[in-house]
Protein backbone atom coordinates (compact mmCIF):
# COMPACT_ATOMS: atom_id res chain seq x y z
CA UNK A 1 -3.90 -9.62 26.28
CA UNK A 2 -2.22 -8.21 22.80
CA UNK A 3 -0.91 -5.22 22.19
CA UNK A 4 -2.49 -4.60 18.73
CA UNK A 5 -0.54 -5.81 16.25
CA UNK A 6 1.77 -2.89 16.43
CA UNK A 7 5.06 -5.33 16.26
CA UNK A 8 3.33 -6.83 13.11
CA UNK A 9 5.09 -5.83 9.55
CA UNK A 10 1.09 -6.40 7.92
CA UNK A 11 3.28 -5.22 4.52
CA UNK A 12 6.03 -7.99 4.14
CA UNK A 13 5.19 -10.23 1.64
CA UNK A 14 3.43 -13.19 2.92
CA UNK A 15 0.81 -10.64 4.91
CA UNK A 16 -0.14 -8.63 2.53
CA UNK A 17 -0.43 -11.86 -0.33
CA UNK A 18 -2.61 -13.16 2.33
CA UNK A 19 -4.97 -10.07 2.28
CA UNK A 20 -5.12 -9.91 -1.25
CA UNK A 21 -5.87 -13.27 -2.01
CA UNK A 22 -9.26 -12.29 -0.03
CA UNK A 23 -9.28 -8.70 -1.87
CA UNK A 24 -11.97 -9.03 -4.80
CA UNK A 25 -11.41 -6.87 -7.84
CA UNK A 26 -12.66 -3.32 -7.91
CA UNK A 27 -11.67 -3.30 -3.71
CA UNK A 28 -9.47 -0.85 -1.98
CA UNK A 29 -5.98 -1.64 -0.24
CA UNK A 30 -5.43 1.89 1.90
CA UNK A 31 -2.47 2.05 4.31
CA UNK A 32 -0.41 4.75 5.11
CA UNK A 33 2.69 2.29 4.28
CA UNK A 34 3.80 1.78 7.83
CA UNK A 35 4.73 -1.69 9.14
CA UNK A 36 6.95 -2.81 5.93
CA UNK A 37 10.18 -3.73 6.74
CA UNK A 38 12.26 -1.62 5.06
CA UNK A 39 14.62 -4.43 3.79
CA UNK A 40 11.55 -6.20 1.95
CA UNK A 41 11.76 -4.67 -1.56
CA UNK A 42 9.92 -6.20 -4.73
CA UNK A 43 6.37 -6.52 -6.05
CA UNK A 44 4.37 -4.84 -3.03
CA UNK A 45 7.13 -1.38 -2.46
CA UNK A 46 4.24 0.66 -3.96
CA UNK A 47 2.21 0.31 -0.77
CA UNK A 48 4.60 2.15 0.94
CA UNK A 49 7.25 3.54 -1.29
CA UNK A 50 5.34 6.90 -1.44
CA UNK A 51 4.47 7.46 2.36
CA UNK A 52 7.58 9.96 2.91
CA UNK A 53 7.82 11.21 -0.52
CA UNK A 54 8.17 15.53 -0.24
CA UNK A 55 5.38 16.45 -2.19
CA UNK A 56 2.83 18.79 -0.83
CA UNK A 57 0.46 18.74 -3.82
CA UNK A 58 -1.91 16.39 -3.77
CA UNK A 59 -2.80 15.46 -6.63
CA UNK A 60 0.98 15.52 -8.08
CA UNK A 61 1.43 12.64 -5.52
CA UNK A 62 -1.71 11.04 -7.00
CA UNK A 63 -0.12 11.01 -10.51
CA UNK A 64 3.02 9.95 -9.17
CA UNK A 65 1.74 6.78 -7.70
CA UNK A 66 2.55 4.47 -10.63
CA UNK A 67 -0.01 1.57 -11.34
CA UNK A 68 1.57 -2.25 -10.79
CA UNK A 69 0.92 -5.55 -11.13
CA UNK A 70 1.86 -8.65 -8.47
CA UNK A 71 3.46 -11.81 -9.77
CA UNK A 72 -0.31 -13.41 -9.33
CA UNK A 73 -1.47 -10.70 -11.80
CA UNK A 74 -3.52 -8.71 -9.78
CA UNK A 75 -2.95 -5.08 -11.07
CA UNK A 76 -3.26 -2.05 -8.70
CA UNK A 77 -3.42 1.83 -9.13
CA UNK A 78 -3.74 4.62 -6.75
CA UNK A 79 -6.62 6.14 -6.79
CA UNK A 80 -7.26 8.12 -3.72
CA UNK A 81 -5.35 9.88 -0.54
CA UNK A 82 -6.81 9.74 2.75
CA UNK A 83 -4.55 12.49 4.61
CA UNK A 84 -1.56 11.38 6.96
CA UNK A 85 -1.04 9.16 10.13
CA UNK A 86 2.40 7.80 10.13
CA UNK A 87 2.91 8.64 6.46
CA UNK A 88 0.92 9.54 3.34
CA UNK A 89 -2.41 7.27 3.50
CA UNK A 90 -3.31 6.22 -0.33
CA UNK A 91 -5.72 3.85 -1.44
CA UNK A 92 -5.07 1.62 -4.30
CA UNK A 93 -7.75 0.09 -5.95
CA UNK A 94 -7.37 -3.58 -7.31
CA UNK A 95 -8.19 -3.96 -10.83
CA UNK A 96 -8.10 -6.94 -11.79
């Protein structure tokens, strides 16, 4: 019996270079940027760096959801938002 995976920060480092290794280019990362570890800062803060940001507008969020690039040179940009569930739920599109 689990409980989910709840207690599991997916976004630290060594997760989410797991799932990306597996993440072909043209796919979609979406996460609402929960389950980070707010001490982990570096190449991945863009998956969650926006989910508590105070803009209302849409699509001025979109725009400012800078692209980036991983120290394995995947590069990512934002392109979509998928509403709220325990912050702002974008999807970021691998590009390369």
């Amino acid at each position: 019996m689990g409980e989910g995976g709840s207690g599991n920060l997916w976004l630290l480092r060594e997760h989410v270079r797991e799932v990306l290794r597996c993440l072909p280019a043209g796919g979609l990362f979406v996460t609402d940027g929960s389950q980070h570890g707010r001490a982990e800062r570096g190449e991945y803060d863009s998956f969650w760096r926006y989910r508590d940001l105070k803009v209302e507008d849409v699509q001025a969020l979109l725009q400012s959801a800078e692209p980036f690039a991983d120290g394995a040179g995947r590069q990512f940009r934002c392109v979509g938002y998928a509403g709220r569930r325990y912050g702002r739920t974008l999807a970021w599109q691998r590009l390369t």
